[in-house]
C-alpha atoms as a PDB file:
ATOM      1  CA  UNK A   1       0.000   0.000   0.000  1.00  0.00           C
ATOM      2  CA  UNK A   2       0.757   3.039  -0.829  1.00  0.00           C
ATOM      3  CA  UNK A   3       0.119   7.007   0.850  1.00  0.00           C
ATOM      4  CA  UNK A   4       1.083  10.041  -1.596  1.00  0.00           C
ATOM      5  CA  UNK A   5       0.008  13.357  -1.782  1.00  0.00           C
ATOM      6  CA  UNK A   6      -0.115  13.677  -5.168  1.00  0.00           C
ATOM      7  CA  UNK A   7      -2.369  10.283  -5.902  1.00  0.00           C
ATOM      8  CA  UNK A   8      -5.718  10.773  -4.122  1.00  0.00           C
ATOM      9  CA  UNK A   9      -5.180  13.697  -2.242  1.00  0.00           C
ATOM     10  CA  UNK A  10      -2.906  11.412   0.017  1.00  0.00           C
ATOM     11  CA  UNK A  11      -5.531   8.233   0.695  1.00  0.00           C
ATOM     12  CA  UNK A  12      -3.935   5.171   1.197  1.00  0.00           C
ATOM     13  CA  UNK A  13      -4.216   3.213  -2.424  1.00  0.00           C
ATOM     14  CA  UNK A  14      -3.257  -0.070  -3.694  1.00  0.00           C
ATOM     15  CA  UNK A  15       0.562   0.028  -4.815  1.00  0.00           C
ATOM     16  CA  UNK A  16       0.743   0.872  -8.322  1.00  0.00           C
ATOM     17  CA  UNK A  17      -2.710   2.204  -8.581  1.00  0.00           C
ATOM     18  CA  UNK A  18      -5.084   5.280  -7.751  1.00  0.00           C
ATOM     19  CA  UNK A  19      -7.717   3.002  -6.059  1.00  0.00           C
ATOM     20  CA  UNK A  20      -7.795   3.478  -2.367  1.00  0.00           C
ATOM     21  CA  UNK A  21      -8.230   0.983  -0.017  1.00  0.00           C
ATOM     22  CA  UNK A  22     -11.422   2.521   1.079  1.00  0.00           C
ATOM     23  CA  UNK A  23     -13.154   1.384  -1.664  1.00  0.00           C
ATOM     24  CA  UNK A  24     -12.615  -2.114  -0.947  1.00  0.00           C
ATOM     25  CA  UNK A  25     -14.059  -1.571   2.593  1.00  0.00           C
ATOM     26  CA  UNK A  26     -17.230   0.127   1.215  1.00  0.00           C
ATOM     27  CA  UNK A  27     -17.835  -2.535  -1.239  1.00  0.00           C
ATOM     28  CA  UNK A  28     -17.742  -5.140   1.439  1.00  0.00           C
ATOM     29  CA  UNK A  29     -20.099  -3.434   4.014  1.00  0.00           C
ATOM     30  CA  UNK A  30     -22.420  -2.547   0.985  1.00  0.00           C
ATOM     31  CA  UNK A  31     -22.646  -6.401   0.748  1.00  0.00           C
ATOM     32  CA  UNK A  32     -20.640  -7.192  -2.341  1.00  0.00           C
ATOM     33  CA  UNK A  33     -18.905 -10.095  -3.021  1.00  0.00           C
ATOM     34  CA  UNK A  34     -14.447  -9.545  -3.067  1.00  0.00           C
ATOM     35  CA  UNK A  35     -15.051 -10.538  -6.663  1.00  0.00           C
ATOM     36  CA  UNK A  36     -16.931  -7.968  -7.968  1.00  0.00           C
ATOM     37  CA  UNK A  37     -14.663  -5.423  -5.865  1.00  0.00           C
ATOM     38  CA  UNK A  38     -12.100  -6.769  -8.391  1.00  0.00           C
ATOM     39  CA  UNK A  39     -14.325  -6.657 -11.386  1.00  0.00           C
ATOM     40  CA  UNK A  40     -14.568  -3.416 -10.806  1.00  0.00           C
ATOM     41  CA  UNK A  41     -11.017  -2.277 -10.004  1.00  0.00           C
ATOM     42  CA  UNK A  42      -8.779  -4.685 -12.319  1.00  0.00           C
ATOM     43  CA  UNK A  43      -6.019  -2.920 -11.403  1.00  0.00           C
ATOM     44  CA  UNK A  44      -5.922  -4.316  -8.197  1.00  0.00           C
ATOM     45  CA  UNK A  45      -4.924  -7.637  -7.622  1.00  0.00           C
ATOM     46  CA  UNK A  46      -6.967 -10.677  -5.987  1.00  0.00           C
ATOM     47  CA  UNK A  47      -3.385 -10.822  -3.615  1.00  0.00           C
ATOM     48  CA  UNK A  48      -3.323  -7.466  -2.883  1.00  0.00           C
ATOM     49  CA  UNK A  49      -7.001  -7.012  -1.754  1.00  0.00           C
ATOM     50  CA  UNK A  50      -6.932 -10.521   0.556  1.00  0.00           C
ATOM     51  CA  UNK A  51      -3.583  -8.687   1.772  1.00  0.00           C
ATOM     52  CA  UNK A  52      -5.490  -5.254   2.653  1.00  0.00           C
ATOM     53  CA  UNK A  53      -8.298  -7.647   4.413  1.00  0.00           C
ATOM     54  CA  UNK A  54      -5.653 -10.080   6.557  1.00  0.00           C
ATOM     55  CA  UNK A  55      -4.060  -6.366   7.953  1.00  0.00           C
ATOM     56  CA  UNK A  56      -7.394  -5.098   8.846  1.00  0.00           C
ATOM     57  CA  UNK A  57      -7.955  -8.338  10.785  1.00  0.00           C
ATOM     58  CA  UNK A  58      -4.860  -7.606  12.144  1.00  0.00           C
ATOM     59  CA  UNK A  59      -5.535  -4.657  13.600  1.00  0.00           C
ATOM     60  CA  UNK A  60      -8.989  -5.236  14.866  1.00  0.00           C
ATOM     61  CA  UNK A  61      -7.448  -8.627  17.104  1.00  0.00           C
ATOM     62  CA  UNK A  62      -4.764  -6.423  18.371  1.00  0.00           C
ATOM     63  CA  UNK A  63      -7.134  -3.852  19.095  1.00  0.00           C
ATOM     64  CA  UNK A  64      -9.592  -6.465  20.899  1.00  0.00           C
ATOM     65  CA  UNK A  65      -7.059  -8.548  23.119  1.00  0.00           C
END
């Protein structure tokens, strides 16, 4: 992941892309599938998303215990 200024106004985004990681988080709590989440952004990859997903879980256990 990546945070830049000059990409996004400084959002953290995919490496090599303009799509932040946000958007993966909406699509989920909207309801959608990881799938169509990468349908929809093809320049992200099915490695990079799970990747975003096993930090969040990460953070939230850490957080928790």
């Amino acid at each position: 992941f990546e945070r830049d200024p000059e990409k996004m106004g400084g959002a953290l985004v995919f490496v090599g892309t303009r799509v932040p990681v946000r958007n993966l988080i909406d699509y989920l709590e909207g309801g959608h599938p990881l799938d169509e989440f990468l349908d929809d952004f093809p320049t992200v990859s099915r490695e990079l998303a799970v990747a975003a997903l096993d930090l969040m879980e990460e953070a939230v256990v850490a957080r928790a215990g």
